[in-house]
Protein backbone atom coordinates (compact mmCIF):
# COMPACT_ATOMS: atom_id res chain seq x y z
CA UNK A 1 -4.58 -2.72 20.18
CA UNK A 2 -6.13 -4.00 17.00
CA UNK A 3 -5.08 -1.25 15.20
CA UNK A 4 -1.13 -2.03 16.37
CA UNK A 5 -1.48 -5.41 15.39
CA UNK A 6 -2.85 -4.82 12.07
CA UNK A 7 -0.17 -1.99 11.76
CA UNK A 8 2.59 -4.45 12.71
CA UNK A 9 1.64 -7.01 10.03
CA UNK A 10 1.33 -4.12 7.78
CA UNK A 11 4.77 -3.57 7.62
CA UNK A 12 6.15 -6.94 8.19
CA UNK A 13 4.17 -7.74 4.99
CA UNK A 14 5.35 -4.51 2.73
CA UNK A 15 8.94 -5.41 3.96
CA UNK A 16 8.95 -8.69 3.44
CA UNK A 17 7.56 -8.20 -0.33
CA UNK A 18 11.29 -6.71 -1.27
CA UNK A 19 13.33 -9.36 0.46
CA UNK A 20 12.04 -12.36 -1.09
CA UNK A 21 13.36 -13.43 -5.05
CA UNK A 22 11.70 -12.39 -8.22
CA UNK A 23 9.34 -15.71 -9.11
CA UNK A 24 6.37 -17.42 -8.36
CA UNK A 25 5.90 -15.55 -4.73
CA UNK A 26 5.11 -12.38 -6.32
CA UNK A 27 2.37 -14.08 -7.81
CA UNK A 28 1.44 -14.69 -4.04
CA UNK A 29 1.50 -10.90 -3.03
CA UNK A 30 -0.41 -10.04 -5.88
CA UNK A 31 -3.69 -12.99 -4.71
CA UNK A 32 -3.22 -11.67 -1.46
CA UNK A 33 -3.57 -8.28 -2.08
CA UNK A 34 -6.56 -9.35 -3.89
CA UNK A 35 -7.77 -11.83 -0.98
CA UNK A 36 -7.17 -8.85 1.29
CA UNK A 37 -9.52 -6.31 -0.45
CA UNK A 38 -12.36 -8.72 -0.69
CA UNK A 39 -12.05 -9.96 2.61
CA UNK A 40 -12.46 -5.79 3.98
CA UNK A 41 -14.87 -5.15 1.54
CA UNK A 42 -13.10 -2.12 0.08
CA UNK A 43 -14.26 0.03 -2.92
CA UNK A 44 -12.44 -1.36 -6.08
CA UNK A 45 -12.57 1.39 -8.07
CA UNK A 46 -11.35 3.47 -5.76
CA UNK A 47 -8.59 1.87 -4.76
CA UNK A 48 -7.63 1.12 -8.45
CA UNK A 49 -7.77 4.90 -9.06
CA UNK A 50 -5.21 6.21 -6.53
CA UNK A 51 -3.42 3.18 -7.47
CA UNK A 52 -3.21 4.88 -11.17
CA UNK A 53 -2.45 7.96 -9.69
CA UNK A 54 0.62 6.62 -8.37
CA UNK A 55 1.87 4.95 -10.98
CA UNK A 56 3.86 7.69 -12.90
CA UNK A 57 6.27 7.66 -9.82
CA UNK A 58 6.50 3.70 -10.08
CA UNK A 59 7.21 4.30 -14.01
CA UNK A 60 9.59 6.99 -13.02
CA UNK A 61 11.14 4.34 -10.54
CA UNK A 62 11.82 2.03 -13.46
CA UNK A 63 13.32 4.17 -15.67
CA UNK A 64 15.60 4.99 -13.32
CA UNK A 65 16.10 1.33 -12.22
CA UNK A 66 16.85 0.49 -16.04
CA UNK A 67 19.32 3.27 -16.48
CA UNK A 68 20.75 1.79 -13.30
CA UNK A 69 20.61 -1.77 -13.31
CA UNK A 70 19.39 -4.50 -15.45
CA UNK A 71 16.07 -4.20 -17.41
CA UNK A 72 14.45 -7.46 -15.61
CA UNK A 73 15.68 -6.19 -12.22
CA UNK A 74 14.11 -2.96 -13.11
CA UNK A 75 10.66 -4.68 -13.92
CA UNK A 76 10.70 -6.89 -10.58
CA UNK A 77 11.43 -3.32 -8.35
CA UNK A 78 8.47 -2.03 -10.54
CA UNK A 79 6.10 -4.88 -10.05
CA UNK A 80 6.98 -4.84 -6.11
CA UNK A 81 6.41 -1.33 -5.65
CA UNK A 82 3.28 -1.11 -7.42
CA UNK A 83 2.53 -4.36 -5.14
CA UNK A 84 3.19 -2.17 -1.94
CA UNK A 85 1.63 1.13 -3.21
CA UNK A 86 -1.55 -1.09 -3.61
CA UNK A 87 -1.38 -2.86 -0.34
CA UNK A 88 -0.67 0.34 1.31
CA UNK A 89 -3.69 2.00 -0.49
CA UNK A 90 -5.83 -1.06 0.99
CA UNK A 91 -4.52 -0.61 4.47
CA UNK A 92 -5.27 3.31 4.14
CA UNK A 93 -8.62 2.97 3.04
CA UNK A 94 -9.75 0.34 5.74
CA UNK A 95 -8.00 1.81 8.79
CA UNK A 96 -9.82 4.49 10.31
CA UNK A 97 -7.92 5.92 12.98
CA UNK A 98 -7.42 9.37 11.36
CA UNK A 99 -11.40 8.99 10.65
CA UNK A 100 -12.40 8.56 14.51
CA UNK A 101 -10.14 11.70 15.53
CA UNK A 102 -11.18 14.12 12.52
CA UNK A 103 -14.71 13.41 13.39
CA UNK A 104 -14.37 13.77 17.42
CA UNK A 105 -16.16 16.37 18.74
CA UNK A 106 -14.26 16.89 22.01
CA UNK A 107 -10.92 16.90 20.24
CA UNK A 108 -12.21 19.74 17.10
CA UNK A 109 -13.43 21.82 20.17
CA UNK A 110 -10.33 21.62 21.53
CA UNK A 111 -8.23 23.06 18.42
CA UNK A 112 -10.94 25.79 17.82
CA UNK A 113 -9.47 27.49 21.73
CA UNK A 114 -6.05 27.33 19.86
């Protein structure tokens, strides 16, 4: 049930980052983002290096935007996914559903009859 919950919140947050204007409350994602990796004591550098590694599709995401829109409006899409695709990172790397079944012993005996 935990796991729902913190799912839940998960996506109200990562939705709610694109609905709200382009000022000072981005500034608010970004602490909390922070806030929210100290608080579950996840690995910094590792969550700054996938966060590099998707960063040529944010850059590709803004070029397109700018081609598209208007420069400024292209940087705030760019600054709010890169928000997201760090939050999303965080929430990967502290949730560990997908952890408890890989390492289940019942559950790999299972799929070695298959």
């Amino acid at each position: 049930m935990k796991n729902v919950i913190k799912f839940l919140l998960f996506i109200a947050y990562s939705t709610s980052i694109f609905f709200l204007s382009n000022n000072e409350i981005i500034l608010f994602f970004i602490l909390f983002n922070l806030f929210i990796m100290i608080i579950t004591k996840a690995n910094p550098k590792k969550i700054i290096t996938k966060s590099l590694i998707v960063l040529p599709f944010i850059i590709f995401t803004f070029i397109v935007n700018c081609i598209l829109d208007d420069f400024t409006n292209a940087i705030w899409i760019g600054i709010k996914l890169f928000i997201v695709c760090n939050i999303t990172i965080i929430y990967a790397e502290t949730t560990n559903i997908v952890r408890y079944s890989r390492n289940n012993k019942n559950i790999m005996c299972a799929f070695k009859n298959f």
